[in-house]
PDB file of N, CA and C in Angstrom:
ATOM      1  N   UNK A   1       0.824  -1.196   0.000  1.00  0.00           N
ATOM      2  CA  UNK A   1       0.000   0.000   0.000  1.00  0.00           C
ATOM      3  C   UNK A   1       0.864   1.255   0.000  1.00  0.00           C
ATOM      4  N   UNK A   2       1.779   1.053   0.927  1.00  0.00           N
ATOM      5  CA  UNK A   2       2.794   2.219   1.110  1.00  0.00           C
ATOM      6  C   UNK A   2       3.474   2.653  -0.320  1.00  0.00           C
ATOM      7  N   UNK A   3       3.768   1.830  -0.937  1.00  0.00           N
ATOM      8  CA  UNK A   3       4.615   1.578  -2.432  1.00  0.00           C
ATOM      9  C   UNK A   3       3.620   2.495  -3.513  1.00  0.00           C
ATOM     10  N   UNK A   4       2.378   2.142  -3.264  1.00  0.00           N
ATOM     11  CA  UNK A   4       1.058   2.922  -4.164  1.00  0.00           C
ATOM     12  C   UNK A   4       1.476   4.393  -4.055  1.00  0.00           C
ATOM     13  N   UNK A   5       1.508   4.745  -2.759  1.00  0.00           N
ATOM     14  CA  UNK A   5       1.123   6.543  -2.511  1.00  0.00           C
ATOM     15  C   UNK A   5       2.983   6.699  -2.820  1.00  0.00           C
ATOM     16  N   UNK A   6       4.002   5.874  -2.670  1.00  0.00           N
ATOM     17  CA  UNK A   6       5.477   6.611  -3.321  1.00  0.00           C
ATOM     18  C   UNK A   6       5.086   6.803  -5.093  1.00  0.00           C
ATOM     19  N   UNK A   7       4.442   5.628  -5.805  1.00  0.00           N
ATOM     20  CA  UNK A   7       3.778   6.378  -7.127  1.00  0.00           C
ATOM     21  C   UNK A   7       3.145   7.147  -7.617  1.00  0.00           C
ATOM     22  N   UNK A   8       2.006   7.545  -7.194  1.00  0.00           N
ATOM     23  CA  UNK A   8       1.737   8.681  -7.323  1.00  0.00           C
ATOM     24  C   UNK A   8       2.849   9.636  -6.933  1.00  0.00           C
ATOM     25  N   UNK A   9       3.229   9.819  -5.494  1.00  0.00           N
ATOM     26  CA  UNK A   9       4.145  10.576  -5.396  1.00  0.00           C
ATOM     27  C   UNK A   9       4.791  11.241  -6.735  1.00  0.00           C
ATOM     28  N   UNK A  10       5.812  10.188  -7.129  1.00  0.00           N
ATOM     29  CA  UNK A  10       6.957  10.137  -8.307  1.00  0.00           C
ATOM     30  C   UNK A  10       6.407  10.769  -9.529  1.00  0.00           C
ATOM     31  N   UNK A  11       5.276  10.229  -9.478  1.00  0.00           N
ATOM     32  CA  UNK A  11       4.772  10.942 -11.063  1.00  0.00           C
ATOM     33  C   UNK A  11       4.180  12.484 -10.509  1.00  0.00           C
ATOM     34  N   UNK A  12       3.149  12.548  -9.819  1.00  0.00           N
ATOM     35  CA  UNK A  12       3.255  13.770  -9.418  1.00  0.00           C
ATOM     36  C   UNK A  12       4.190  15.001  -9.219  1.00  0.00           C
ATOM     37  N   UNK A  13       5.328  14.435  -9.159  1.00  0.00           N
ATOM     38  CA  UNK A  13       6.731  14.955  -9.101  1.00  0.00           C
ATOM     39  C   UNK A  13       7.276  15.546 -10.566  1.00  0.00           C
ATOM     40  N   UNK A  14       7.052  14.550 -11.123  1.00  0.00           N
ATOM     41  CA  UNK A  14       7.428  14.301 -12.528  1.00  0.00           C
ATOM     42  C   UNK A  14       6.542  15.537 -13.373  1.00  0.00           C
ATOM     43  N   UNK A  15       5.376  15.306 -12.929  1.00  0.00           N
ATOM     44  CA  UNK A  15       4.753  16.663 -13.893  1.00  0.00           C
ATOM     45  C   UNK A  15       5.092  17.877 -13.235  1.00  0.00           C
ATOM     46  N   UNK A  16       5.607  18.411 -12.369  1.00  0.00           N
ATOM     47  CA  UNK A  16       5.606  19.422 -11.658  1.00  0.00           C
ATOM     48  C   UNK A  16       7.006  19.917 -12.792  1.00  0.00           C
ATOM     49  N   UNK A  17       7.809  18.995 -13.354  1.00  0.00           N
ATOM     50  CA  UNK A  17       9.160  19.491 -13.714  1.00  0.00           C
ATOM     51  C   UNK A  17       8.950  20.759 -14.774  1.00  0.00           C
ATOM     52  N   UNK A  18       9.419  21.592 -15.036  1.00  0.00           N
ATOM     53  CA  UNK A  18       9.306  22.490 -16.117  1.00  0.00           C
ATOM     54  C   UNK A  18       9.869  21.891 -17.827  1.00  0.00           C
ATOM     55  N   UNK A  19      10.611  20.819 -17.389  1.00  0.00           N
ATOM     56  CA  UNK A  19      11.296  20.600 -19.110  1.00  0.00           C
ATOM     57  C   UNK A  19      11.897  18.990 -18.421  1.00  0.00           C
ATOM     58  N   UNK A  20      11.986  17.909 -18.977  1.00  0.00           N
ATOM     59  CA  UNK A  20      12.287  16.963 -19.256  1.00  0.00           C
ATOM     60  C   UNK A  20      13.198  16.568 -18.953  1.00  0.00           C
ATOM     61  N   UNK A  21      13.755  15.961 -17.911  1.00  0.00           N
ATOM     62  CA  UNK A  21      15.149  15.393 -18.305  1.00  0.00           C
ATOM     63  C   UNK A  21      15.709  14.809 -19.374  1.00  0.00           C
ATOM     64  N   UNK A  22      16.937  14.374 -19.406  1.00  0.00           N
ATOM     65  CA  UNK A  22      17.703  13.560 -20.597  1.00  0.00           C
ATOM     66  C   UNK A  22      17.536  12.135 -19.766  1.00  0.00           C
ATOM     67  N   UNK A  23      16.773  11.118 -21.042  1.00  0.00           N
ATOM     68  CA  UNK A  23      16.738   9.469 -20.478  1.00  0.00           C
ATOM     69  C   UNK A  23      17.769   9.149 -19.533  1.00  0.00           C
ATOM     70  N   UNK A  24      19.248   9.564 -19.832  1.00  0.00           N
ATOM     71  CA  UNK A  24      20.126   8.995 -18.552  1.00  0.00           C
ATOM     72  C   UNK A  24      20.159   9.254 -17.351  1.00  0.00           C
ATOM     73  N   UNK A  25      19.484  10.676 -16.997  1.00  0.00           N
ATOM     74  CA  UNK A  25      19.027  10.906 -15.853  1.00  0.00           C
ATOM     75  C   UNK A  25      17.874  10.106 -15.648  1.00  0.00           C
ATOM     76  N   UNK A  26      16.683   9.503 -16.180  1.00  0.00           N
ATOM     77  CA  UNK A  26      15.711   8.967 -15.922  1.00  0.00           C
ATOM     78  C   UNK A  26      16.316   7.647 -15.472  1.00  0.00           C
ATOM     79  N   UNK A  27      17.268   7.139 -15.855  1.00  0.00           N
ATOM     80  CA  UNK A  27      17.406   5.758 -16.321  1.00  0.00           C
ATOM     81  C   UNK A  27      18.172   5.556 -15.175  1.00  0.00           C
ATOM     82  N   UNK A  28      18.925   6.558 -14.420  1.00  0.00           N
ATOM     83  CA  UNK A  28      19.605   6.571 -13.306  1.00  0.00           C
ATOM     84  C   UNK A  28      18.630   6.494 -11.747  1.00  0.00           C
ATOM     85  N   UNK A  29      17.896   7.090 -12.358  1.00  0.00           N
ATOM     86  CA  UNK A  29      16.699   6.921 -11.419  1.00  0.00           C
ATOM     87  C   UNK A  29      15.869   5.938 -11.188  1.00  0.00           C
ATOM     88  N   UNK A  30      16.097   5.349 -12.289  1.00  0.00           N
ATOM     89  CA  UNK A  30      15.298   3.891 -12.556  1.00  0.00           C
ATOM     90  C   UNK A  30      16.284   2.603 -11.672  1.00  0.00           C
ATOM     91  N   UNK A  31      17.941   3.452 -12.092  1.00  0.00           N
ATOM     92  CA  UNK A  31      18.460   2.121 -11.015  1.00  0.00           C
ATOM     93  C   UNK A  31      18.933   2.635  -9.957  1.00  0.00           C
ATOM     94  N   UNK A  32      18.140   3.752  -9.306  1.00  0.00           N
ATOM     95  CA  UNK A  32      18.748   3.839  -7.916  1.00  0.00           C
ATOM     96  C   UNK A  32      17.645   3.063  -7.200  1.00  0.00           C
ATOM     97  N   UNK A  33      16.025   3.206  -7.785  1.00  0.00           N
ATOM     98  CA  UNK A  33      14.918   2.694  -7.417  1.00  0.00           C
ATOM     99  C   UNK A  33      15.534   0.991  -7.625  1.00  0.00           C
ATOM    100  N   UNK A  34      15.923   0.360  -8.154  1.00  0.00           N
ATOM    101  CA  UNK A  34      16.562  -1.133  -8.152  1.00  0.00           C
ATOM    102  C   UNK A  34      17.428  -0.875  -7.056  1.00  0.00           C
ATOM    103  N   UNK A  35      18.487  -0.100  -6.678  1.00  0.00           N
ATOM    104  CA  UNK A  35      19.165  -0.123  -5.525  1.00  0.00           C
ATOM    105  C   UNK A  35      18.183  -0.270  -4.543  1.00  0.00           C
ATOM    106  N   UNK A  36      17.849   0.811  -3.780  1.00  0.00           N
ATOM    107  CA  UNK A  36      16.775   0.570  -3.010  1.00  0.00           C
ATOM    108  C   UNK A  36      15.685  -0.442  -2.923  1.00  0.00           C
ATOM    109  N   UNK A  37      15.372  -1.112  -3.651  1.00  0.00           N
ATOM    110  CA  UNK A  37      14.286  -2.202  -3.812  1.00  0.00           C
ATOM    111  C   UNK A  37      15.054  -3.218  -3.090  1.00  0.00           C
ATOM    112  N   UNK A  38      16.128  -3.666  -3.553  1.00  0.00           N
ATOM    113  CA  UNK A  38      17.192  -4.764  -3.420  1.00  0.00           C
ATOM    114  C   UNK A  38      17.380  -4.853  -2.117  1.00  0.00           C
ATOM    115  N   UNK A  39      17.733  -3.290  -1.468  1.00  0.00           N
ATOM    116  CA  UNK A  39      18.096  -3.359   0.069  1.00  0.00           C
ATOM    117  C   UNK A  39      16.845  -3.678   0.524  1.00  0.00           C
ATOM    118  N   UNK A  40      15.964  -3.208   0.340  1.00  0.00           N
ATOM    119  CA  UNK A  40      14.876  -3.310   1.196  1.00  0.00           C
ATOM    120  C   UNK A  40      14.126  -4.648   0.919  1.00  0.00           C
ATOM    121  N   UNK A  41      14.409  -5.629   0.350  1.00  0.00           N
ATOM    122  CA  UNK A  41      14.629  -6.977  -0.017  1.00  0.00           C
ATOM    123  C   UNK A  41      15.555  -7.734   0.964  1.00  0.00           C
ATOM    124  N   UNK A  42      16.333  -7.326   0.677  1.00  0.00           N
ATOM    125  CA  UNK A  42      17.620  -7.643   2.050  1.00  0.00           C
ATOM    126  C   UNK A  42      17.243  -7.642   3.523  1.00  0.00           C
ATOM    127  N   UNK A  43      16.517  -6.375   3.701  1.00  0.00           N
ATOM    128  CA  UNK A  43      16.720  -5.727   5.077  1.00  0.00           C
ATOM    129  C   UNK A  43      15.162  -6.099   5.576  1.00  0.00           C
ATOM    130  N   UNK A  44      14.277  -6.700   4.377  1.00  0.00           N
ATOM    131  CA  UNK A  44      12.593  -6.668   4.844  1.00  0.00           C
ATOM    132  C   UNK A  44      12.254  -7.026   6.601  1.00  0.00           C
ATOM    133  N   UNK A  45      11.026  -6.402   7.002  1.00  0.00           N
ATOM    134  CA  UNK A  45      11.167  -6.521   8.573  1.00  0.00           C
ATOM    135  C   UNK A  45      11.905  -5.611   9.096  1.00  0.00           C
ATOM    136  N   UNK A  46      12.246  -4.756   8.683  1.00  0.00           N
ATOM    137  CA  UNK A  46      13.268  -3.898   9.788  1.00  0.00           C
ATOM    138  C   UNK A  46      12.577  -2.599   9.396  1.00  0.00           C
ATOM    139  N   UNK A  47      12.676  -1.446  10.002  1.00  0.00           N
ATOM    140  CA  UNK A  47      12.211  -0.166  10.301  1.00  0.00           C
ATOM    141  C   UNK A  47      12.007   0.630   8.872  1.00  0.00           C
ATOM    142  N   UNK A  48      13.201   0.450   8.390  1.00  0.00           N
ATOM    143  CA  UNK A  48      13.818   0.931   7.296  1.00  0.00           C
ATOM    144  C   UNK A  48      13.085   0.606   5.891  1.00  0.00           C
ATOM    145  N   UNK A  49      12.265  -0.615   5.852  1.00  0.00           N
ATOM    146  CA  UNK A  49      11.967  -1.301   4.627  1.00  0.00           C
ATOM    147  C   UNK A  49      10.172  -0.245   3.847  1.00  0.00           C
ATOM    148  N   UNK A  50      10.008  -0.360   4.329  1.00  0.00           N
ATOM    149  CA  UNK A  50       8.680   0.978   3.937  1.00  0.00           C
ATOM    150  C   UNK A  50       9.309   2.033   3.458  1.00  0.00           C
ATOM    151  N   UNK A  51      10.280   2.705   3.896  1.00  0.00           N
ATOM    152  CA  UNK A  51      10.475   4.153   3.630  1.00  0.00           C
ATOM    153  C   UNK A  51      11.521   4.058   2.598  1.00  0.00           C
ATOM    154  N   UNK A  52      12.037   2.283   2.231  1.00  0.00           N
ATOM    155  CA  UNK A  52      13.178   2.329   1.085  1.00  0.00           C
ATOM    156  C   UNK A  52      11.740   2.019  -0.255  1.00  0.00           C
ATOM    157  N   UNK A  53      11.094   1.442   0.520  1.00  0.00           N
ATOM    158  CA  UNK A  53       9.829   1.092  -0.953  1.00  0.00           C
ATOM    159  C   UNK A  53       9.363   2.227  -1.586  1.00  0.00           C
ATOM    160  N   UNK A  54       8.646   2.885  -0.348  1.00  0.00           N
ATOM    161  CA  UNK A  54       8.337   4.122  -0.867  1.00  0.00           C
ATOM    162  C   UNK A  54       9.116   5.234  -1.974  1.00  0.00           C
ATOM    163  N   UNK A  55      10.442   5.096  -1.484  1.00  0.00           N
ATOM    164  CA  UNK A  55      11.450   6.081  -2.375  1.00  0.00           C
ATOM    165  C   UNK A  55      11.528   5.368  -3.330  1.00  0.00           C
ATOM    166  N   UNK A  56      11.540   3.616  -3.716  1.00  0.00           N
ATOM    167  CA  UNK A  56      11.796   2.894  -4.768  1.00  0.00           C
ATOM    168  C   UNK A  56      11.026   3.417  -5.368  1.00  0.00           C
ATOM    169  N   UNK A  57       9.321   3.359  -5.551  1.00  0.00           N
ATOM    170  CA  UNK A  57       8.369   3.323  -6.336  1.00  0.00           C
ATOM    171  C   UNK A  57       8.390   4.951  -6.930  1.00  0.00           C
ATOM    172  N   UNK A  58       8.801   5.889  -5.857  1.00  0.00           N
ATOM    173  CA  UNK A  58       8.948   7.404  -6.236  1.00  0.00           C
ATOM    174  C   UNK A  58       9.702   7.347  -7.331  1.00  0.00           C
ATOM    175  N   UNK A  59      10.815   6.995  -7.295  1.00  0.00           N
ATOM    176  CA  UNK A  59      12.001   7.019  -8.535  1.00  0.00           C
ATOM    177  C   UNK A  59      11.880   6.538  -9.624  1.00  0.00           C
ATOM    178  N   UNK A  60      11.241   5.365  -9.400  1.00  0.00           N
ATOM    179  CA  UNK A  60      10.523   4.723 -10.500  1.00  0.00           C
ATOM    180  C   UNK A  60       9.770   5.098 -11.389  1.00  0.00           C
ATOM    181  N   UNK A  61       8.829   5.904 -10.316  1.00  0.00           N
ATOM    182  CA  UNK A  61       7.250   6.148 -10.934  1.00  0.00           C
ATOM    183  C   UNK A  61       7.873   7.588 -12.176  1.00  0.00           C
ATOM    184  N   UNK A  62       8.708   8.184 -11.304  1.00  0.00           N
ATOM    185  CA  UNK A  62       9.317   9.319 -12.036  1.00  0.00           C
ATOM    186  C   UNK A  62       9.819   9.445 -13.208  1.00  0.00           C
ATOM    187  N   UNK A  63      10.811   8.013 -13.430  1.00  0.00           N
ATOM    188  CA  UNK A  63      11.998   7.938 -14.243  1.00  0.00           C
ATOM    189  C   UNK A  63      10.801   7.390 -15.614  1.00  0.00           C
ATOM    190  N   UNK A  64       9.938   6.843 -14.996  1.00  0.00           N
ATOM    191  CA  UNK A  64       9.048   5.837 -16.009  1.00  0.00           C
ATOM    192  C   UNK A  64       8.445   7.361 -17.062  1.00  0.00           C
ATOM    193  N   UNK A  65       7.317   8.108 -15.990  1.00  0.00           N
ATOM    194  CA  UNK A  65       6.759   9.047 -16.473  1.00  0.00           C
ATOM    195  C   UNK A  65       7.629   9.768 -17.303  1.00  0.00           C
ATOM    196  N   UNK A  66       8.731  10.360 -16.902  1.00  0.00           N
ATOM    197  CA  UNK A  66       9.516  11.257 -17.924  1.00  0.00           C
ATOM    198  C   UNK A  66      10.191  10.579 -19.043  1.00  0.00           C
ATOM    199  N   UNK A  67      10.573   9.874 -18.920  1.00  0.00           N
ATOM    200  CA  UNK A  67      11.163   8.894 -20.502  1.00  0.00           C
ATOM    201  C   UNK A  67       9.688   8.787 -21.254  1.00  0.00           C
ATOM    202  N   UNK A  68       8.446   8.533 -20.513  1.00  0.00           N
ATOM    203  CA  UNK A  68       7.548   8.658 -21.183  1.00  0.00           C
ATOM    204  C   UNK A  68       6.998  10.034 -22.100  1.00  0.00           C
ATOM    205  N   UNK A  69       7.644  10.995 -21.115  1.00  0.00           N
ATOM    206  CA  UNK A  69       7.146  12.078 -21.946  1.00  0.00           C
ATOM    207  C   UNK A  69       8.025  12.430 -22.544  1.00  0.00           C
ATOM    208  N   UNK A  70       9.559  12.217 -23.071  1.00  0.00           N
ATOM    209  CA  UNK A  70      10.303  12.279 -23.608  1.00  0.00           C
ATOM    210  C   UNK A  70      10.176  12.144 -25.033  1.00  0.00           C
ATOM    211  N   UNK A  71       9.888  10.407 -24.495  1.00  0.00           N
ATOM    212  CA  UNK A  71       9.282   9.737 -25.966  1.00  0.00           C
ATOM    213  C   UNK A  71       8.271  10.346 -26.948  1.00  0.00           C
ATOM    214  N   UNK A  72       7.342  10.946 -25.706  1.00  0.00           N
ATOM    215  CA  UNK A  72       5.857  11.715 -26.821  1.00  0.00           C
ATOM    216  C   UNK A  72       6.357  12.957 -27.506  1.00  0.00           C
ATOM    217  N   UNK A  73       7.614  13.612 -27.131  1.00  0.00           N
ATOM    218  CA  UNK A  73       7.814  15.153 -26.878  1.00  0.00           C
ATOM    219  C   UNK A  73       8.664  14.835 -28.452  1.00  0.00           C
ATOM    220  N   UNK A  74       9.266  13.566 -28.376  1.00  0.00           N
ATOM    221  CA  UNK A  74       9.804  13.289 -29.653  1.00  0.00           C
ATOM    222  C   UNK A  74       9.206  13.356 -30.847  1.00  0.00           C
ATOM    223  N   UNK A  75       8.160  13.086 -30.913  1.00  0.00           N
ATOM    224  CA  UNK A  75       7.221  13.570 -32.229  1.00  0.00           C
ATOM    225  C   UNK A  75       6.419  15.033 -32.260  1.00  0.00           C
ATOM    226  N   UNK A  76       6.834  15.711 -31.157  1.00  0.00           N
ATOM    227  CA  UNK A  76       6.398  17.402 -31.976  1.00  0.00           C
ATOM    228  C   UNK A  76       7.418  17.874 -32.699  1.00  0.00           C
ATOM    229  N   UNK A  77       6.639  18.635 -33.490  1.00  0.00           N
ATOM    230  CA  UNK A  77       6.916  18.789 -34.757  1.00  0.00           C
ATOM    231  C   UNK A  77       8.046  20.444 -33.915  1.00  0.00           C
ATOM    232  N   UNK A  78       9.040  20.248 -34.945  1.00  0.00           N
ATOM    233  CA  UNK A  78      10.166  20.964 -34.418  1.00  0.00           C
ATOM    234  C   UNK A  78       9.840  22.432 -34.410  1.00  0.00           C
ATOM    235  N   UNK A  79      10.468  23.536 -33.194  1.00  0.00           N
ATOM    236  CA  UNK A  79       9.862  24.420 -32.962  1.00  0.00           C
ATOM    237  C   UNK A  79      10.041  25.325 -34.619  1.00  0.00           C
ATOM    238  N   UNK A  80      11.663  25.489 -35.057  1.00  0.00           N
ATOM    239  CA  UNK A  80      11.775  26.291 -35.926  1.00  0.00           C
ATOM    240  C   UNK A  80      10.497  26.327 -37.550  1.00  0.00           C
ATOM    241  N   UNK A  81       9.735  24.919 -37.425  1.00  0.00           N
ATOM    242  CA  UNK A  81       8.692  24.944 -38.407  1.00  0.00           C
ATOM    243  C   UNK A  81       7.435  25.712 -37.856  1.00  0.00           C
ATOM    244  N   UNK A  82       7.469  25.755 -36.741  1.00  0.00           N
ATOM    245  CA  UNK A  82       5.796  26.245 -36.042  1.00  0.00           C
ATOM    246  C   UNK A  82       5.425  28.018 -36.548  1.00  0.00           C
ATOM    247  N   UNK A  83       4.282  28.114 -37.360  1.00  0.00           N
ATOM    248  CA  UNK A  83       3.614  29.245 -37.772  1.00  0.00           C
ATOM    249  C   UNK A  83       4.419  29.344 -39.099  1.00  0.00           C
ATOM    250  N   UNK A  84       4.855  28.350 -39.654  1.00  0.00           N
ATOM    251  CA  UNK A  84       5.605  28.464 -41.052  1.00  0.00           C
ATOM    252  C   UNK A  84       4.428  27.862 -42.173  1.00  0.00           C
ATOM    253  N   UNK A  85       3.838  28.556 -43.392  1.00  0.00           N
ATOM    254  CA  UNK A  85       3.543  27.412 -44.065  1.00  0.00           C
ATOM    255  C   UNK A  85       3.970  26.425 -44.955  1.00  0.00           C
ATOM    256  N   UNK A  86       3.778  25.452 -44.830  1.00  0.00           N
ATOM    257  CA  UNK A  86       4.713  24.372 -44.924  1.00  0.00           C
ATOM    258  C   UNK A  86       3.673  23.453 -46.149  1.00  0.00           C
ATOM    259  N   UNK A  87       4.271  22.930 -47.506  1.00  0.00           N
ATOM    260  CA  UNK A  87       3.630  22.518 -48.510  1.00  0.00           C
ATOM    261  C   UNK A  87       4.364  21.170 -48.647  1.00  0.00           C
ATOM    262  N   UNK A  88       2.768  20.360 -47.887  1.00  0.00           N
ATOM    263  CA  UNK A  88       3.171  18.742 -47.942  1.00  0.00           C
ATOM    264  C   UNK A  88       2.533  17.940 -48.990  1.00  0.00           C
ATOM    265  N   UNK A  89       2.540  16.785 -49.262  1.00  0.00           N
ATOM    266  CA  UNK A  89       1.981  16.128 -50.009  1.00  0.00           C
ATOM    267  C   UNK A  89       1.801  14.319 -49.024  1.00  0.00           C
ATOM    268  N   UNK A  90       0.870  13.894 -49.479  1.00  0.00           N
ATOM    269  CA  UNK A  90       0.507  13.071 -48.804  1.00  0.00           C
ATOM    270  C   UNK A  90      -0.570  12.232 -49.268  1.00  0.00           C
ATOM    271  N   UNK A  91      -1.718  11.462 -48.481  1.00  0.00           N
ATOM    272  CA  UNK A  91      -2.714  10.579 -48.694  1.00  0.00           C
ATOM    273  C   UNK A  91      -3.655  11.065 -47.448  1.00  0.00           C
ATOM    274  N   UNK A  92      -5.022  11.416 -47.905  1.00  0.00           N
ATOM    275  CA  UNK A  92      -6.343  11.029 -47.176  1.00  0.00           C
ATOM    276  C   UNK A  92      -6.287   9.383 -46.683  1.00  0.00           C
ATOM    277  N   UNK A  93      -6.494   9.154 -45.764  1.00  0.00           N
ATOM    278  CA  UNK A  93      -6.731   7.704 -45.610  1.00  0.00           C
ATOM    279  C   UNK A  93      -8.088   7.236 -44.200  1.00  0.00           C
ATOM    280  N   UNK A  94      -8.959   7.913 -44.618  1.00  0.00           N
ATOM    281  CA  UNK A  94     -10.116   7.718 -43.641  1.00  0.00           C
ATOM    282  C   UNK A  94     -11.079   8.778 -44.032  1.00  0.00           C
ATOM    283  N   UNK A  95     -12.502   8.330 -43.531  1.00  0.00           N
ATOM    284  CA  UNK A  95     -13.420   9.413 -43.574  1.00  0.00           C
ATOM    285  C   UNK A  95     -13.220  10.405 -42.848  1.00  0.00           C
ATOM    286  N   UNK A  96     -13.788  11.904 -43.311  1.00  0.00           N
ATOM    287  CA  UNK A  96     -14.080  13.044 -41.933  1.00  0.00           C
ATOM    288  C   UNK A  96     -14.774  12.327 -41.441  1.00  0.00           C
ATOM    289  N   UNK A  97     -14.656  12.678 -40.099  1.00  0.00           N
ATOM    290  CA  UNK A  97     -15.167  11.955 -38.628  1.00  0.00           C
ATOM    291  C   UNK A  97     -15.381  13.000 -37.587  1.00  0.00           C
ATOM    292  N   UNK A  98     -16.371  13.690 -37.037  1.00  0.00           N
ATOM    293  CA  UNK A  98     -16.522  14.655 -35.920  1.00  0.00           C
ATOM    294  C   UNK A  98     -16.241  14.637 -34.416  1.00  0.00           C
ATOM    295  N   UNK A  99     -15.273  15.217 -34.278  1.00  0.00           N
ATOM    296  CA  UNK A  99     -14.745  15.615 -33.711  1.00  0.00           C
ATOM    297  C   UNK A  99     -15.235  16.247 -32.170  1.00  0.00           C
ATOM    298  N   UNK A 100     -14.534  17.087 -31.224  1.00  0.00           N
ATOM    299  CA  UNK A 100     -14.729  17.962 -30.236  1.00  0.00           C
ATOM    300  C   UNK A 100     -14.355  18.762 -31.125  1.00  0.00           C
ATOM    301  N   UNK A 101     -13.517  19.447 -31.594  1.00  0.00           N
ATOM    302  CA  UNK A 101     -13.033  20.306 -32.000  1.00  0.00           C
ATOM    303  C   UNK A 101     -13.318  20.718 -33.528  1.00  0.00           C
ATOM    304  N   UNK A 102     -14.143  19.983 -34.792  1.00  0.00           N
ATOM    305  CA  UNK A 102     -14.839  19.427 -35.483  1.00  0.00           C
ATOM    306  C   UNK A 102     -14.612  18.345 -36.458  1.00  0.00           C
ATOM    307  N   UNK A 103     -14.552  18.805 -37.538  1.00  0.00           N
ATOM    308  CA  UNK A 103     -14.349  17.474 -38.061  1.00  0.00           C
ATOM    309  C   UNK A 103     -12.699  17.263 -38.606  1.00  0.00           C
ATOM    310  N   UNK A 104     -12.878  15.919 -38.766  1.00  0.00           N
ATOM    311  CA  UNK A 104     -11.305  15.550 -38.982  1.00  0.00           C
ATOM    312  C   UNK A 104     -11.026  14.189 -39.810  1.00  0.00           C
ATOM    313  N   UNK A 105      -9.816  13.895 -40.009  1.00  0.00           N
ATOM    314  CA  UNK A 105      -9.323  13.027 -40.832  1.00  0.00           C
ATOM    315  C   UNK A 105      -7.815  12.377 -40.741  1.00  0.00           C
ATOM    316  N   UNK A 106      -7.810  11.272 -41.375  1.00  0.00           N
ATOM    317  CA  UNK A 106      -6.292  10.729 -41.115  1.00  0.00           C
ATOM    318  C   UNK A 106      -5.771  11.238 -42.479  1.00  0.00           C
ATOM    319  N   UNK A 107      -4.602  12.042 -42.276  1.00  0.00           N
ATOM    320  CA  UNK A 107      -3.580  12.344 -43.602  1.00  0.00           C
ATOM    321  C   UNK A 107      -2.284  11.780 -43.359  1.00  0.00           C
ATOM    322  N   UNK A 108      -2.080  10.853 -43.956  1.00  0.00           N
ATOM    323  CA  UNK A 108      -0.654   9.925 -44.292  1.00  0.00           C
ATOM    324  C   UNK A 108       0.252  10.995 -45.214  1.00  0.00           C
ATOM    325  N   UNK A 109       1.161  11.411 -44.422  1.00  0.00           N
ATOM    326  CA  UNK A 109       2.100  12.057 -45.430  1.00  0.00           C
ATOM    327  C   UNK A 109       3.488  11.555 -45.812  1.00  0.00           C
TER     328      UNK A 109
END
């Protein structure tokens, strides 16, 4: 249960950041959370083992979320094109379909 509220924690954390880390910082975080897991594997039953879970799942939850948003952040479209018009060519490949925002379509370019 304790391990639950260090996840939220971690990700909660994680969105608070202003800009992204670089994966090796995530990934470092990912094995300090394996450090800690391990001890507290080792050490289970003793005082200490809750408050190493908790930080495990924090680091975790963190390192997971931001490589995640890393990954998504990887497909926007690069800043120096934004408000440029830009002449693509491509394929319709679906019906308009309505939308929230209105109607729309898949364009394969």
């Amino acid at each position: 249960m304790a391990a639950g509220g260090g996840w939220v924690i971690g990700t909660a954390a994680q969105m608070q950041q202003a800009e992204v880390w670089t994966p090796a910082a995530h990934l470092a975080c990912m094995a300090a959370a394996a450090v800690l897991l391990a001890g507290a594997f080792v050490r289970r039953g003793t005082p200490a083992t809750t408050p190493a879970l908790v930080l495990a799942a924090a680091l975790a939850a963190f390192a997971l979320a931001g490589l995640r948003a890393g990954w998504r952040l990887d497909d926007a479209l690069d800043p120096r094109w934004e408000g440029r018009d830009l002449l693509v060519t491509g394929e319709v490949v679906s019906l308009p379909q309505e939308r929230e925002q209105g109607l729309g379509f898949v364009f394969r370019i």
